[in-house]
Protein backbone atom coordinates (compact mmCIF):
# COMPACT_ATOMS: atom_id res chain seq x y z
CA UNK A 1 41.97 53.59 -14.10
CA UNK A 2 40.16 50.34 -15.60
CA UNK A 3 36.69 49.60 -14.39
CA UNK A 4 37.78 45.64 -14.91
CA UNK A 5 40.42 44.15 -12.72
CA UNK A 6 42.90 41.67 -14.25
CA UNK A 7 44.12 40.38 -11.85
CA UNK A 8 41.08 38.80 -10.67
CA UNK A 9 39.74 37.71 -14.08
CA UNK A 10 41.35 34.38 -14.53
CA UNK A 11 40.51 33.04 -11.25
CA UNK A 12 37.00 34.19 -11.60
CA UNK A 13 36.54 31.96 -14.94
CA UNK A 14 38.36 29.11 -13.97
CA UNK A 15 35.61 29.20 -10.66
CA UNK A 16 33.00 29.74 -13.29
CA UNK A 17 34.40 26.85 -15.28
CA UNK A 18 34.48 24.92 -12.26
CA UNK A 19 30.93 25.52 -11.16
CA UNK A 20 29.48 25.02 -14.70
CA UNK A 21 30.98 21.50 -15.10
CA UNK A 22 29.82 20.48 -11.65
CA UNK A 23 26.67 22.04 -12.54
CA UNK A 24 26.67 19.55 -15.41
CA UNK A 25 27.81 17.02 -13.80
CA UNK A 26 24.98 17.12 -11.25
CA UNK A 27 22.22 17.48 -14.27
CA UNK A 28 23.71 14.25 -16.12
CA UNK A 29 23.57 12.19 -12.86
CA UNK A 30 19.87 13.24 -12.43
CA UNK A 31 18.52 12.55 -15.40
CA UNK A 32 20.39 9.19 -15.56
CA UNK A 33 19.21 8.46 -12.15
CA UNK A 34 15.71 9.77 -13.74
CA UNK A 35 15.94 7.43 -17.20
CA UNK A 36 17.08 4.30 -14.77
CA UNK A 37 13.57 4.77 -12.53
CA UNK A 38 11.74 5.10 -15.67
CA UNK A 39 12.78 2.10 -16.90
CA UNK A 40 12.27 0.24 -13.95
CA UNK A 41 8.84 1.52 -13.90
CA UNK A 42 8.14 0.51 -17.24
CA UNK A 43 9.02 -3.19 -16.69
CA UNK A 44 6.24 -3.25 -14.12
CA UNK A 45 2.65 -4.92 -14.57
CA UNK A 46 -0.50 -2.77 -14.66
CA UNK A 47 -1.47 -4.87 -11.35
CA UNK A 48 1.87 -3.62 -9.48
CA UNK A 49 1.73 0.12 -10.86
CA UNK A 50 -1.92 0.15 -9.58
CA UNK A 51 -1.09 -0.81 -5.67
CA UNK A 52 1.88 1.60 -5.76
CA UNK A 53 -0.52 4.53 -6.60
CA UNK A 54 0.23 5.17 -10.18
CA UNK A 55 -2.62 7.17 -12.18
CA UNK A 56 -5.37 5.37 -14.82
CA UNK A 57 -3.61 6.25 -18.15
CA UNK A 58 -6.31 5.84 -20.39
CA UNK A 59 -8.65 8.59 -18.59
CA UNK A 60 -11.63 6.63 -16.63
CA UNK A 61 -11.01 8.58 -13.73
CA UNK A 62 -14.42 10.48 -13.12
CA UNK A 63 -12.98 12.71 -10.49
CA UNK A 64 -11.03 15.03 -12.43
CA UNK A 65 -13.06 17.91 -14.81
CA UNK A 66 -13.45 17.43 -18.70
CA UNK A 67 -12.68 20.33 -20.97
């Protein structure tokens, strides 16, 4: 007697086929969706990035500890 079934083997990979490209899928949308924010973002003004609540990048802020 086989540990294994066959006969539910080559459903089982095509559903783990299935899931891994929709898996993919989903990861390539988000990091598009991810890059096209960015980019929006970066063709902002200091000025506009300020009043929406983006950080200081250069590191003035006095609130947070040194190390």
């Amino acid at each position: 007697m086989s540990f294994f079934s066959l006969e539910h083997s080559p459903r089982s990979g095509r559903s783990v086929l299935a899931a891994s490209l929709i898996g993919l899928r989903a990861r390539t949308v988000a990091s598009w969706k991810r890059h096209r924010a960015e980019k929006a973002l970066a063709g902002l003004s200091y000025e506009t990035l300020k009043d929406i609540g983006f950080p200081v990048a250069d590191g003035s802020n006095k609130n947070t500890p040194t190390r």
